[in-house]
N, C-alpha and C. Protein backbone atom coordinates (compact mmCIF):
# COMPACT_ATOMS: atom_id res chain seq x y z
N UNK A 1 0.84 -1.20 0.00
CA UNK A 1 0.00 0.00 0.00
C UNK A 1 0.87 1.25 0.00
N UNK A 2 0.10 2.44 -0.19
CA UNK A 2 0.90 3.55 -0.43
C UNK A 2 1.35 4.45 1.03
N UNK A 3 2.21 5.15 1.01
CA UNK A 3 1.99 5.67 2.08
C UNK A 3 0.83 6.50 2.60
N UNK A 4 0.10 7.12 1.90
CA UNK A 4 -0.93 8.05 1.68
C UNK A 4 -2.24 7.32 2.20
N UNK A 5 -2.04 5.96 1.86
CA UNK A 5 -3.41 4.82 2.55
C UNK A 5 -2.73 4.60 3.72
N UNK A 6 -1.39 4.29 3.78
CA UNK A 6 -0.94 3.90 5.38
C UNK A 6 -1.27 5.28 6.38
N UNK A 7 -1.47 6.41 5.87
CA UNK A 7 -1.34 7.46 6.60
C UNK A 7 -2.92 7.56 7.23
N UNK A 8 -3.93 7.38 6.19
CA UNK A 8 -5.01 7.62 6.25
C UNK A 8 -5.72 6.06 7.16
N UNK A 9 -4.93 5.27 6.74
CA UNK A 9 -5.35 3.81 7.91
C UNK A 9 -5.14 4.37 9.51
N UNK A 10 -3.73 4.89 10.40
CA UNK A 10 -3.48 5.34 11.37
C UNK A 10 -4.34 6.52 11.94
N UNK A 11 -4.71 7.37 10.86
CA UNK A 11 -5.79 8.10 11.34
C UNK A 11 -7.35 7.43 11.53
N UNK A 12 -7.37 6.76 11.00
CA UNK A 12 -8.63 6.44 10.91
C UNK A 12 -8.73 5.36 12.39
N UNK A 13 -7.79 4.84 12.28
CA UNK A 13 -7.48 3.85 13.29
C UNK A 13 -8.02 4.66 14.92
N UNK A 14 -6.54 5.91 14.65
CA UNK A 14 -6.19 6.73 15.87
C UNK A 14 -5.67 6.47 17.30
N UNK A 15 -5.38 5.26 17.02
CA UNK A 15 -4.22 4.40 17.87
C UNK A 15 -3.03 3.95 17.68
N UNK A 16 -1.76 4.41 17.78
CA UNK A 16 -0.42 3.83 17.68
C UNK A 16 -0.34 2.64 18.94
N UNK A 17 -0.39 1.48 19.16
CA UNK A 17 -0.08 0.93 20.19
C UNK A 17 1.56 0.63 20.06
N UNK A 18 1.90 0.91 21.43
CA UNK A 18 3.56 0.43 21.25
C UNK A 18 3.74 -0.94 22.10
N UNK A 19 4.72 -1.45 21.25
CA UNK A 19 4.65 -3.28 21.22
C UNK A 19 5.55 -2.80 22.12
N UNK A 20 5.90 -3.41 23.32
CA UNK A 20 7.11 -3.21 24.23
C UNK A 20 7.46 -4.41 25.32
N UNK A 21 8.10 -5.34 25.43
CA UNK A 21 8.34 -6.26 26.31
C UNK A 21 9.77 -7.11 26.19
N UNK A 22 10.36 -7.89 27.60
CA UNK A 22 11.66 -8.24 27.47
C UNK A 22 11.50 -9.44 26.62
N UNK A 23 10.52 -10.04 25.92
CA UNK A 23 10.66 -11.20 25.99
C UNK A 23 9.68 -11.24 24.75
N UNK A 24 10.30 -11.10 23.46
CA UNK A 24 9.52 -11.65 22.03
C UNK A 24 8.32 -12.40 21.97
N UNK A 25 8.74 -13.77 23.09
CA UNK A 25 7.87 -14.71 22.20
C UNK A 25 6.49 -14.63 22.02
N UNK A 26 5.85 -14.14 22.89
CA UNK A 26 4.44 -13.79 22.97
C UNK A 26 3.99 -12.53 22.20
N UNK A 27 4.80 -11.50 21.40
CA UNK A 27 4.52 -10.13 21.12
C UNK A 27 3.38 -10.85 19.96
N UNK A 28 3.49 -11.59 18.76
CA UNK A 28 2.49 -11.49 17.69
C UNK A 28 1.14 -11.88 18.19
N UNK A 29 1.34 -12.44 19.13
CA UNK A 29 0.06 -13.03 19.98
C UNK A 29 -0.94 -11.67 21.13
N UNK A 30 -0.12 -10.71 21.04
CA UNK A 30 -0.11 -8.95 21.62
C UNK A 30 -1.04 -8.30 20.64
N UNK A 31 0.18 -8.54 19.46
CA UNK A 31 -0.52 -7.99 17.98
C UNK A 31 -1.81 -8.23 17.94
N UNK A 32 -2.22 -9.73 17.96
CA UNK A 32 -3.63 -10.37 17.48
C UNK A 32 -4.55 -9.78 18.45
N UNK A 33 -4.41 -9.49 19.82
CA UNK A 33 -5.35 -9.15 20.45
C UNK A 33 -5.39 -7.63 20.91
N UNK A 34 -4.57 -6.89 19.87
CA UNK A 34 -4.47 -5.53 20.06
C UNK A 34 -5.77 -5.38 18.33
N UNK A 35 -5.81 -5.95 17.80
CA UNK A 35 -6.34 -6.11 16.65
C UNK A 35 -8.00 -6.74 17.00
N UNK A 36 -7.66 -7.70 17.27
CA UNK A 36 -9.15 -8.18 17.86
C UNK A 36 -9.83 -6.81 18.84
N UNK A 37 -9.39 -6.25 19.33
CA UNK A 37 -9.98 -5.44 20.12
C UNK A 37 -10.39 -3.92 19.29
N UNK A 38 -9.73 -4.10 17.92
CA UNK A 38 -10.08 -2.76 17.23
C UNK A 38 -8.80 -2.04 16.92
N UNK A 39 -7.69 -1.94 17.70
CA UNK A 39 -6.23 -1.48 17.43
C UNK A 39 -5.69 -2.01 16.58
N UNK A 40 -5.74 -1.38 15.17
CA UNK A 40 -5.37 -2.37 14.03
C UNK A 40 -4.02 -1.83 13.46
N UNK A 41 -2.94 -0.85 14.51
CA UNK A 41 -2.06 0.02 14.13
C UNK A 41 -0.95 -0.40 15.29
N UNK A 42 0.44 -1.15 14.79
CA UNK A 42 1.28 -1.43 16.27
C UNK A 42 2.55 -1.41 15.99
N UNK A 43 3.41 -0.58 16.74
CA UNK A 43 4.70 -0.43 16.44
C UNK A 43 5.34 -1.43 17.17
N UNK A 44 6.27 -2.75 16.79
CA UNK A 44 6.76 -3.42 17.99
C UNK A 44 9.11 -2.13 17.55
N UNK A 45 8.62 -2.17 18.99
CA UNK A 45 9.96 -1.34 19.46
C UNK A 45 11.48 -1.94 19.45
N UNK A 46 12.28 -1.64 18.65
CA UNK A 46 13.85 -1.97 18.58
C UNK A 46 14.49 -2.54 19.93
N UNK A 47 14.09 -1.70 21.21
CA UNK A 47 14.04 -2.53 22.40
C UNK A 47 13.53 -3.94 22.38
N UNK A 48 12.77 -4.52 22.08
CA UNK A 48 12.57 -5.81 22.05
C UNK A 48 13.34 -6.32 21.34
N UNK A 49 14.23 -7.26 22.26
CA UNK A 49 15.40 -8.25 21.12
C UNK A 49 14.69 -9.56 20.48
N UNK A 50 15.26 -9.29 19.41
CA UNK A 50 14.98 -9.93 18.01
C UNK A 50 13.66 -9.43 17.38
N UNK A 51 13.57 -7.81 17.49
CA UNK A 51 12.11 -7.34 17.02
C UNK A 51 12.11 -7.61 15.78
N UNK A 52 13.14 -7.56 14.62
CA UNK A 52 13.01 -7.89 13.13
C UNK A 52 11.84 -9.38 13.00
N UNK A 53 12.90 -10.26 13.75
CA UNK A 53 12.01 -11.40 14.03
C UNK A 53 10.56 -11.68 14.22
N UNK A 54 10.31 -10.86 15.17
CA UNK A 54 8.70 -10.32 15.74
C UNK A 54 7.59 -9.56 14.42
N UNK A 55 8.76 -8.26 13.96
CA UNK A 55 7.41 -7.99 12.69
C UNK A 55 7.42 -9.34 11.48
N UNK A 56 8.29 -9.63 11.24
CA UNK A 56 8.35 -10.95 10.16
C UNK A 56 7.15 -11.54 10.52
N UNK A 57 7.19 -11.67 11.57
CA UNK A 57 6.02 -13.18 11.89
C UNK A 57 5.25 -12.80 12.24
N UNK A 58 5.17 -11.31 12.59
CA UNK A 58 3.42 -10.71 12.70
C UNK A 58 2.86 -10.54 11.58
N UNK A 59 3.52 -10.58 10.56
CA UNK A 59 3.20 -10.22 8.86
C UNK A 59 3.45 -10.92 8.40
N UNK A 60 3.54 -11.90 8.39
CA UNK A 60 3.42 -13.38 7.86
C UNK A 60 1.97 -14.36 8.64
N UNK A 61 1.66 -14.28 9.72
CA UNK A 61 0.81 -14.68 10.48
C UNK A 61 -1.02 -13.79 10.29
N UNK A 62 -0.38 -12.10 10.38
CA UNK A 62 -1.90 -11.18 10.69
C UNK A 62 -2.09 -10.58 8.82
N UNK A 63 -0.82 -10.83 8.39
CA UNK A 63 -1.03 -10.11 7.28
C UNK A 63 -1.49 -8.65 6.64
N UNK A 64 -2.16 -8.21 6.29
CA UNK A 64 -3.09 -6.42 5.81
C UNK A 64 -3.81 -6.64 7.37
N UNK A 65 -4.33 -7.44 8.10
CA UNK A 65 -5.50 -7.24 8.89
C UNK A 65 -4.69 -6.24 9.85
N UNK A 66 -3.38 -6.19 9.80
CA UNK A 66 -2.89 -5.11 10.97
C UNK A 66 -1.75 -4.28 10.11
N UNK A 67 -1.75 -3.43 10.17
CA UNK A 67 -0.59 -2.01 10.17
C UNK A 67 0.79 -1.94 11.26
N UNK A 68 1.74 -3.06 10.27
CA UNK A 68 3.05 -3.28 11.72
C UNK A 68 4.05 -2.00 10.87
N UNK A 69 4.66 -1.83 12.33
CA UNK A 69 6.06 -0.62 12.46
C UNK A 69 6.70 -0.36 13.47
N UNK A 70 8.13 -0.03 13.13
CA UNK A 70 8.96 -0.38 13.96
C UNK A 70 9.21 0.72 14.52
N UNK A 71 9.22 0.46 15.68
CA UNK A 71 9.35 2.01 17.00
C UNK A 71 10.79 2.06 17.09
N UNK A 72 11.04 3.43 18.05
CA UNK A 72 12.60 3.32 18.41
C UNK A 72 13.66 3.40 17.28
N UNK A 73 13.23 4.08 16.47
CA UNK A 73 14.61 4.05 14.82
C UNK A 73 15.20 5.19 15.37
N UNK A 74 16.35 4.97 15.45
CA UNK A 74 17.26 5.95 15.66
C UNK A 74 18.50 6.43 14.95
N UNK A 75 18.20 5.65 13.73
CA UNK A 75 19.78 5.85 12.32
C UNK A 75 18.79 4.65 11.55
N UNK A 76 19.68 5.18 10.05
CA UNK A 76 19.14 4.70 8.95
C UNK A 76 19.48 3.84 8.99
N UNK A 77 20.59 2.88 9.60
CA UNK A 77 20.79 1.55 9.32
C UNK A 77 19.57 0.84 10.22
N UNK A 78 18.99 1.44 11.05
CA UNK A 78 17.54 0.12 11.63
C UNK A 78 16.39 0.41 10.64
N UNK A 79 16.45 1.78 10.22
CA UNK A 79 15.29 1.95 9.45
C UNK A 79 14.82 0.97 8.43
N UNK A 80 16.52 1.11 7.54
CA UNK A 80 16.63 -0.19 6.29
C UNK A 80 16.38 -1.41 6.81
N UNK A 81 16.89 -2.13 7.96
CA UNK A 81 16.56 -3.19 8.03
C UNK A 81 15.12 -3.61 9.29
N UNK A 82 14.25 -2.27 9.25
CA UNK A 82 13.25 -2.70 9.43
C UNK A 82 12.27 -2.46 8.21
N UNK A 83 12.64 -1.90 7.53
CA UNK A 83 11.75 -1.37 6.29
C UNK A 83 11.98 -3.15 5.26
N UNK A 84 12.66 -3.42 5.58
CA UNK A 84 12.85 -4.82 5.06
C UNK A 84 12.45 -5.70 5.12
N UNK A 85 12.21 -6.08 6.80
CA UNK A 85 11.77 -7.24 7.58
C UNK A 85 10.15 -7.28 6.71
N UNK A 86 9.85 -5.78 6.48
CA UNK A 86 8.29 -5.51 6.57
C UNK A 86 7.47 -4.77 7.10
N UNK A 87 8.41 -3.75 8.01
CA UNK A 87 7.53 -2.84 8.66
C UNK A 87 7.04 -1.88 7.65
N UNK A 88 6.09 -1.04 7.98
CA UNK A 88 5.07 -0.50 6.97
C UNK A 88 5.49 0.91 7.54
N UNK A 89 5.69 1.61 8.58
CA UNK A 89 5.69 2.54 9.19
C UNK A 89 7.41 2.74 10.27
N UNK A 90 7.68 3.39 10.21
CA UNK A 90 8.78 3.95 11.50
C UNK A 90 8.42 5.03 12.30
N UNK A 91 8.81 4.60 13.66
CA UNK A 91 8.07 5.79 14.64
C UNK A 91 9.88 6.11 15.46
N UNK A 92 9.75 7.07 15.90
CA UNK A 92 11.31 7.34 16.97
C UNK A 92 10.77 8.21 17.95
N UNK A 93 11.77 8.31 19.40
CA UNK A 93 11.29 9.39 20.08
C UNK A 93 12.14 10.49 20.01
N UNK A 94 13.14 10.85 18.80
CA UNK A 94 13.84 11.69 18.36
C UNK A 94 13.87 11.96 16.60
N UNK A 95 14.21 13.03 16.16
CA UNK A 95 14.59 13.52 14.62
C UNK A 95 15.82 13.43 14.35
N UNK A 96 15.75 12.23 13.29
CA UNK A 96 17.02 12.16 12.27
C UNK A 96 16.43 12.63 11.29
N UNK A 97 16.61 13.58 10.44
CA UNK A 97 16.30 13.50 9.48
C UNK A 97 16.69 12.53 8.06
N UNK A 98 17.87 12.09 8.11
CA UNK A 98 18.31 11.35 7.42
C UNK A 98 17.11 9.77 7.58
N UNK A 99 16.91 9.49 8.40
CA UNK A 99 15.82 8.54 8.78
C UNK A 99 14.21 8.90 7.90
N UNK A 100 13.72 10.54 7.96
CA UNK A 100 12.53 10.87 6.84
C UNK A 100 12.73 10.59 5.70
N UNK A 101 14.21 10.98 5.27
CA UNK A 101 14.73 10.88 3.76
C UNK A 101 14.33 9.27 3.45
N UNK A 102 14.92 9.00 4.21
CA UNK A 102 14.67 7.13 3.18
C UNK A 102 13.38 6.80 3.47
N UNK A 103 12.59 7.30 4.24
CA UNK A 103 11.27 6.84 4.47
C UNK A 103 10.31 7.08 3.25
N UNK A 104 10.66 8.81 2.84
CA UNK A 104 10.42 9.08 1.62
C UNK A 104 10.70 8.64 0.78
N UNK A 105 11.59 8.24 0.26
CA UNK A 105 12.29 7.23 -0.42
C UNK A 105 12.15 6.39 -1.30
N UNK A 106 11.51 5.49 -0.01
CA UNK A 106 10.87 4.40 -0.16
C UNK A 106 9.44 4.35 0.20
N UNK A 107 8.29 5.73 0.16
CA UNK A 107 7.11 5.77 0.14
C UNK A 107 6.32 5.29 1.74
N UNK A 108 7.23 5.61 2.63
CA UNK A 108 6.77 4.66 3.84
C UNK A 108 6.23 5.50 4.83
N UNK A 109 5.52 5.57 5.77
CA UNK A 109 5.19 6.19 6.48
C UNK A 109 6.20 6.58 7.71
N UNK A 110 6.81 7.96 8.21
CA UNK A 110 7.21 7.90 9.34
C UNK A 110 7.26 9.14 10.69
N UNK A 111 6.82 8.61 11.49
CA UNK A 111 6.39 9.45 12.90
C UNK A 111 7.73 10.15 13.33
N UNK A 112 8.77 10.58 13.28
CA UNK A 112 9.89 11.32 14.45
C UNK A 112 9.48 11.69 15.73
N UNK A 113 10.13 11.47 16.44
CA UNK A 113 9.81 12.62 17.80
C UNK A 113 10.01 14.01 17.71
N UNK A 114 9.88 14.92 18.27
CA UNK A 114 10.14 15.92 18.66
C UNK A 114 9.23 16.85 19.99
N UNK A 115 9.78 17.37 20.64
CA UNK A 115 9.77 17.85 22.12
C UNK A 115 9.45 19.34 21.80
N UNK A 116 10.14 20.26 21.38
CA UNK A 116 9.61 21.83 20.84
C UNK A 116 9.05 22.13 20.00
N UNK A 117 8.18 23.32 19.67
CA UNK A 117 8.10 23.86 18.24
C UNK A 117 8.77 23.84 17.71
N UNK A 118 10.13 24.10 17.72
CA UNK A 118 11.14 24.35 16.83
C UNK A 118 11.49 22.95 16.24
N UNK A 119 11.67 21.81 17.26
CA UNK A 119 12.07 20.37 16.51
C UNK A 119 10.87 19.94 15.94
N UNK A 120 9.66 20.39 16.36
CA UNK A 120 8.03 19.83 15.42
C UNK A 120 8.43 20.47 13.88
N UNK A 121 8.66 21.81 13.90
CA UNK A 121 8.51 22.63 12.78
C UNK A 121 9.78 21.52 11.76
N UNK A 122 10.94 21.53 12.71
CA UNK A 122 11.72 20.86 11.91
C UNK A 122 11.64 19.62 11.04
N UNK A 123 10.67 18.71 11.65
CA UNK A 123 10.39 17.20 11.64
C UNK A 123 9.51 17.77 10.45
N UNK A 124 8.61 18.38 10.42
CA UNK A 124 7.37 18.56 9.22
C UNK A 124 7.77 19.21 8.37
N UNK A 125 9.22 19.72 7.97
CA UNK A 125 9.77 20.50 6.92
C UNK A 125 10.11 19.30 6.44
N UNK A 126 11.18 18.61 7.47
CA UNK A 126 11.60 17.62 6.50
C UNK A 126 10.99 16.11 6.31
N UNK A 127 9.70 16.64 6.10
CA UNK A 127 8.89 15.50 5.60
C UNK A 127 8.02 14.47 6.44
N UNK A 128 8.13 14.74 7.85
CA UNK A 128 7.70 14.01 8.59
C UNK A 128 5.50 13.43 8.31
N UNK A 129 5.43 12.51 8.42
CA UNK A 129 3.57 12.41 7.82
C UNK A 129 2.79 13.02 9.57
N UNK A 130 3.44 12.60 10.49
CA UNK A 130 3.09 12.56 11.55
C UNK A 130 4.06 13.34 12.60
N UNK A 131 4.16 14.36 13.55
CA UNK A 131 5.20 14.33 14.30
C UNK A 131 4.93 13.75 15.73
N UNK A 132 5.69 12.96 16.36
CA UNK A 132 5.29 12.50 17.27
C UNK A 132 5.95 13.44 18.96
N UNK A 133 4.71 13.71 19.34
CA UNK A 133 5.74 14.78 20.92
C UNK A 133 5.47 13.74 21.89
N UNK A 134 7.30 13.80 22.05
CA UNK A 134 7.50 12.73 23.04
C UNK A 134 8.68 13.28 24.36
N UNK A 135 8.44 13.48 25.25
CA UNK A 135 7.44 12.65 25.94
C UNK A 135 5.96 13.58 26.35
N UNK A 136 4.64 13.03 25.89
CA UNK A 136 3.66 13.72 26.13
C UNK A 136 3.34 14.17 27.51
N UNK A 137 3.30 13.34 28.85
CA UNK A 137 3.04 13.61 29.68
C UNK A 137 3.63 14.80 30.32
N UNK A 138 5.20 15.37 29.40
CA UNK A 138 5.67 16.40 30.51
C UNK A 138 4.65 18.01 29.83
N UNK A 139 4.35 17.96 29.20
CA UNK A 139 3.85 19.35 28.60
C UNK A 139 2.38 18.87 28.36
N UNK A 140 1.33 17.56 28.37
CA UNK A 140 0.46 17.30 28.58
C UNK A 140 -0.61 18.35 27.19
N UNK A 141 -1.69 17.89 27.57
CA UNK A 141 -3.16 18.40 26.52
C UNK A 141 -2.75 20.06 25.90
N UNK A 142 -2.42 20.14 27.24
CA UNK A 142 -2.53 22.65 26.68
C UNK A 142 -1.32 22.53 25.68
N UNK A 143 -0.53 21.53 25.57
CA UNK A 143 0.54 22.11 24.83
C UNK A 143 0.04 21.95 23.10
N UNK A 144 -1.01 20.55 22.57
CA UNK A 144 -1.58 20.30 21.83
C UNK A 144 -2.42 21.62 21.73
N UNK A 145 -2.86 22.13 21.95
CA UNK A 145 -3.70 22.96 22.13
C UNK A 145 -2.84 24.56 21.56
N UNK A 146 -2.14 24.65 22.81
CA UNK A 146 -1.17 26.01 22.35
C UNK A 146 -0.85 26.04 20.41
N UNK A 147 -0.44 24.35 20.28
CA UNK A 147 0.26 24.59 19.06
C UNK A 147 -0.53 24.41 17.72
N UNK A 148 -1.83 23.97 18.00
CA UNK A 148 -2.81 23.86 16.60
C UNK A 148 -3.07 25.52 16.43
N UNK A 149 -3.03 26.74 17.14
CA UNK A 149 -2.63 27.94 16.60
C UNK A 149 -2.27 28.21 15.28
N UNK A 150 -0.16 28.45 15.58
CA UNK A 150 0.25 28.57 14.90
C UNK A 150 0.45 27.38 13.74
N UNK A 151 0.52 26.07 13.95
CA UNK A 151 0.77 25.20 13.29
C UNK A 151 -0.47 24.36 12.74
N UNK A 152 -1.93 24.42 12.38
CA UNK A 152 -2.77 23.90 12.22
C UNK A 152 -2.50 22.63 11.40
N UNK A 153 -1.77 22.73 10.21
CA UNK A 153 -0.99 21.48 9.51
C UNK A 153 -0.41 20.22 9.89
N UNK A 154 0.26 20.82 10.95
CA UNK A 154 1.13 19.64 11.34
C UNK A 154 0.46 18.43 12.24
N UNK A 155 0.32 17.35 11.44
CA UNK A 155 -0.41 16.24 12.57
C UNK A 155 0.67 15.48 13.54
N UNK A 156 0.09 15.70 14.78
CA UNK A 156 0.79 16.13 16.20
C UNK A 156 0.32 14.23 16.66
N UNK A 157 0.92 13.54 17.29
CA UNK A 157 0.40 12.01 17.85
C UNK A 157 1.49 12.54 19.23
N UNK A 158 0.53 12.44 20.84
CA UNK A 158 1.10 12.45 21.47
C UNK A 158 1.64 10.86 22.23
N UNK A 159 2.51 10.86 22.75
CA UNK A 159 3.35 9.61 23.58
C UNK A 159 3.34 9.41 24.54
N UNK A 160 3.19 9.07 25.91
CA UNK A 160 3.23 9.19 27.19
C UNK A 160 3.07 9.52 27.94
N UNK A 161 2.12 9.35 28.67
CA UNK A 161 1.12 9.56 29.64
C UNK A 161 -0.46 9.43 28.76
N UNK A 162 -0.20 9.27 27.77
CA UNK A 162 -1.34 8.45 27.32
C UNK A 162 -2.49 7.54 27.65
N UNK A 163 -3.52 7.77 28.95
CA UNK A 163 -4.01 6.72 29.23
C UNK A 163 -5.68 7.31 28.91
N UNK A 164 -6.41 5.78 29.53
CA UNK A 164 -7.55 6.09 29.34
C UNK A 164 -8.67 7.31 29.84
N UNK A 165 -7.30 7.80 31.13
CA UNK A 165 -8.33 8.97 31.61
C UNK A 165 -7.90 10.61 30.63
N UNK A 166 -6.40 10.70 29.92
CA UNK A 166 -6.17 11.31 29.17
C UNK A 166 -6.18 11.58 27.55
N UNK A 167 -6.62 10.27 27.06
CA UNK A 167 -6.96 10.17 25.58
C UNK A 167 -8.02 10.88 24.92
N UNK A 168 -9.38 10.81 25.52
CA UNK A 168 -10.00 12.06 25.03
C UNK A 168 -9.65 13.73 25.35
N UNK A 169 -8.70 13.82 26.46
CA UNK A 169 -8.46 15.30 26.56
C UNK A 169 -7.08 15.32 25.15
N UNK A 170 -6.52 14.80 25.35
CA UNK A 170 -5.44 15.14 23.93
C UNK A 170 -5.75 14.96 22.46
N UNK A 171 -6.90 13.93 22.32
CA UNK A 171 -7.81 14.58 21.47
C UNK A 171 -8.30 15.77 21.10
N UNK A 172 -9.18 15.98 22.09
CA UNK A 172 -10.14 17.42 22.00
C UNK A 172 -8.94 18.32 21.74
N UNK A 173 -7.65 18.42 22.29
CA UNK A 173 -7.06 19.52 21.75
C UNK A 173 -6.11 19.03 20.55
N UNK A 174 -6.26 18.58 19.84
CA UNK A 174 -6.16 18.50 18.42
C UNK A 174 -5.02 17.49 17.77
N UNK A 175 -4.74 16.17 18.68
CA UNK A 175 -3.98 15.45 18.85
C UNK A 175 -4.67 14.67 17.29
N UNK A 176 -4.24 14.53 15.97
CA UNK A 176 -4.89 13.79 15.04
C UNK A 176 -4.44 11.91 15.62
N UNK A 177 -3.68 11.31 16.61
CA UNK A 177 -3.78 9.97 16.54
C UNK A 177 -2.90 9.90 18.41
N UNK A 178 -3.25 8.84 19.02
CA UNK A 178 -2.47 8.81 20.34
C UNK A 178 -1.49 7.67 20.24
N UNK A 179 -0.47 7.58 20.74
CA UNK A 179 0.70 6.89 21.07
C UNK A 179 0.55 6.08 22.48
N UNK A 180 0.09 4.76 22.09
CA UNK A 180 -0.23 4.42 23.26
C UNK A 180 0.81 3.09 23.68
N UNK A 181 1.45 3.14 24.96
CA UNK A 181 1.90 2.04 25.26
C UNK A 181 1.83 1.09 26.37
N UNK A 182 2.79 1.31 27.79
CA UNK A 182 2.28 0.57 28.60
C UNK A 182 0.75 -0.03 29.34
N UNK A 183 0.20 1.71 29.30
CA UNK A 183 -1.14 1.44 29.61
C UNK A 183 -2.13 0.45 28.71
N UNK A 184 -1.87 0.32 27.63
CA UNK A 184 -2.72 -0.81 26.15
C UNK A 184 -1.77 -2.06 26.53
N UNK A 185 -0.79 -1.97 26.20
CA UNK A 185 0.54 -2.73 26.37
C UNK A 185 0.85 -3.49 27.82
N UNK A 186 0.02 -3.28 28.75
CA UNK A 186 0.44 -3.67 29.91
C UNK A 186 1.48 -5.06 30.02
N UNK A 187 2.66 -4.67 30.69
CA UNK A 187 3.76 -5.47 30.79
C UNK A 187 3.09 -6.90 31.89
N UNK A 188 2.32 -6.60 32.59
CA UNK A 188 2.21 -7.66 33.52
C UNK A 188 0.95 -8.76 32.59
N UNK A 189 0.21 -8.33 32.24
CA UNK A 189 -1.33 -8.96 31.35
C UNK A 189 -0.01 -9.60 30.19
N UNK A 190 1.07 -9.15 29.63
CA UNK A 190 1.67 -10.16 28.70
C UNK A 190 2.49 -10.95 29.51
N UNK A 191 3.32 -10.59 30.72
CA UNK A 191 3.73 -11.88 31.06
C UNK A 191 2.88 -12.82 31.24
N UNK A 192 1.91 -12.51 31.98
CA UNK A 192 0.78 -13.49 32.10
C UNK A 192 0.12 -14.03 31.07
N UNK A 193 0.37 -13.58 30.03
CA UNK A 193 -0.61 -14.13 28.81
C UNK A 193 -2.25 -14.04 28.75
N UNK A 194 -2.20 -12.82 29.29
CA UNK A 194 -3.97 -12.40 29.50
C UNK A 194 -4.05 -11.95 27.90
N UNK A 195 -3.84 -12.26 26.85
CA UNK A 195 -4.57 -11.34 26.00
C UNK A 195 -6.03 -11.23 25.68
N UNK A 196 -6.93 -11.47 25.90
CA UNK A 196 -8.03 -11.11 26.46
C UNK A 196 -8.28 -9.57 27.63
N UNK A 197 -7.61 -9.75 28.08
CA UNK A 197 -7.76 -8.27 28.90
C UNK A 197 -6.91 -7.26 27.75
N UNK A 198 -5.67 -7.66 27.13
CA UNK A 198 -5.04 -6.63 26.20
C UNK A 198 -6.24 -6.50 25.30
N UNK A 199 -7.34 -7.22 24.68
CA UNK A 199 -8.14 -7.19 23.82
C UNK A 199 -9.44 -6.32 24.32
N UNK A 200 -9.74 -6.40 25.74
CA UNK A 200 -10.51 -5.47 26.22
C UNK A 200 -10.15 -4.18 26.70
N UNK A 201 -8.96 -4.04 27.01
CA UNK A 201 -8.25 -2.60 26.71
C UNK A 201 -7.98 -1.89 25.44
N UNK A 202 -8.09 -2.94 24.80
CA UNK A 202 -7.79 -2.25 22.78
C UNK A 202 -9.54 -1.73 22.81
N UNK A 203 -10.36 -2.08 23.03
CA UNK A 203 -11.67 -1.75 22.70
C UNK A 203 -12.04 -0.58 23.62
N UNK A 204 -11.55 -0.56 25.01
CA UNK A 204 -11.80 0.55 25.32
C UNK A 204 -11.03 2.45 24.65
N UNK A 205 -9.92 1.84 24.83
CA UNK A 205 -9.34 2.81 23.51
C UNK A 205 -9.48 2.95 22.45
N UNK A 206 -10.40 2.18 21.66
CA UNK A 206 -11.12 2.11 20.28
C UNK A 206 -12.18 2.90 20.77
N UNK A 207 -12.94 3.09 21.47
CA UNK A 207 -14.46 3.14 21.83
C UNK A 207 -13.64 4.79 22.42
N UNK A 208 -12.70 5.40 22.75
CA UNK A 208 -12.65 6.87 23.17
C UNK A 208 -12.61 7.07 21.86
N UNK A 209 -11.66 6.99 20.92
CA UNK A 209 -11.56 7.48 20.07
C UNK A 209 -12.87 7.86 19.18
N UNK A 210 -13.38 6.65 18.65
CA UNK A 210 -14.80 6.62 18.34
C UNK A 210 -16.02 7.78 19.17
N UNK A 211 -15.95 7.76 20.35
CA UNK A 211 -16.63 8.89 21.12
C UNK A 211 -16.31 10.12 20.51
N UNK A 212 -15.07 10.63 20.30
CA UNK A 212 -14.40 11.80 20.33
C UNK A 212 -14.89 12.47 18.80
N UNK A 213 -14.77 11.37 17.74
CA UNK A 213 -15.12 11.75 16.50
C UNK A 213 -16.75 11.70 16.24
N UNK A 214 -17.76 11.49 17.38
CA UNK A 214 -18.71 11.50 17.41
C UNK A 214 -19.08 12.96 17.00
C-alpha cells in the first residue's frame, strides 16, 4: 500500500499501540489481540530483542489485517533493516532527518519525535507524515492545544502519559492519533498471557476514540 493509505489507515485507526516487552515470544500473539480489540495500528519497538524477528512473523501470520512498524529508529541503518523485515511505518522518540529521507524514499510512512516547536517545525519540513511529541506527559493536553494555533498542519500524535483517563483530553485539543503504550501494552497482562484483557483494553481505547469523533 501507499503511504498516503498507510497514513489515512493510522488516522482512521487513531491508535499507535507500542509493542514493548523483554521477551519476544508472545509479542504477535499482543498484535492479534491488540487487533481483535479494534487497534489495528502497532509499532513493535527496537528494544525488544529480536524485534526484526517479531514484525516478520506478525506479517506473515496477521497479514493487511494489521498495520506493523517499527518504534525506536534511531539511524538509517535500523530503518533499512526494518523497512525490510516488513515494517510498513517507523516511529522514533527523536529527529534524524536522514531517517525521513529514506522513508520518503521508499514511500513509507514515518512518525519522528520531537519535544519543541522548533524540533516539530523541523520534523514537518523535512517531511515528517506525523510528528510525534515525546514525551507527552511532561507538557500534557494545553501544549496540543497552544500549538494547533500557529501550526494547524502539522499532525501532532502524542506519547506518554497516554491513558484512558487522558486520551480524550489530547484529542479534543487536536492530537490527530495517540501513542499508546504501557497502559494498552500492559507489561504484567503479557507476562501473564492475558490477551483477552489486552483485547478489552484495545476496545476501550477504540471506543474513546470513536466517542471523540462522534
Amino acid at each position: 500500500m501507499s503511504r498516503e493509505t498507510d497514513l489515512q489507515r493510522v488516522l482512521d485507526c487513531g491508535i499507535v499501540s507500542v509493542v514493548r516487552f523483554s521477551d519476544p515470544a508472545p509479542l504477535v500473539n499482543v498484535v492479534k489481540a491488540l487487533a481483535d480489540g479494534g487497534v489495528t495500528v502497532a509499532e513493535v519497538t527496537f528494544t525488544v530483542p529480536n524485534a526484526l524477528d517479531v514484525i516478520r512473523a506478525a506479517k506473515q501470520q496477521l497479514g493487511d489485517r494489521v498495520l506493523l512498524g517499527a518504534g525506536t529508529v534511531l539511524d538509517t541503518e535500523t530503518a533499512r533493516a526494518a523497512l525490510l523485515a516488513g515494517a510498513e511505518f517507523l516511529v522514533a522518540p527523536s529527529l534524524n532527518v536522514d531517517v525521513i529521507k529514506m522513508c520518503r524514499r521508499y514511500d513509507k510512512l514515518v512518525m519522528p519525535g520531537a519535544f519543541t516547536p522548533t524540533e516539530v517545525v523541523a520534523a514537518w519540513e523535512a517531511g515528517a507524515d506525523i510528528v510525534k511529541v515525546f514525551p507527552a506527559e511532561v507538557v500534557g493536553p494545553a501544549f496540543f492545544r497552544a500549538l494547533r494555533g500557529p501550526l494547524p498542519q502539522v499532525k501532532l500524535m502524542p506519547t506518554g502519559g497516554v491513558d484512558l483517563t487522558t486520551a480524550g483530553e489530547f484529542l479534543r485539543a487536536g492530537a490527530v492519533c495517540l501513542g499508546v503504550g504501557s497502559q494498552l501494552v500492559d507489561p504484567k497482562l503479557v507476562a501473564a498471557g492475558d490477551f483477552a484483557k489486552i483485547t478489552a483494553l484495545a476496545k476501550q481505547y477504540a471506543e474513546v476514540v470513536r466517542k471523540h469523533r462522534q
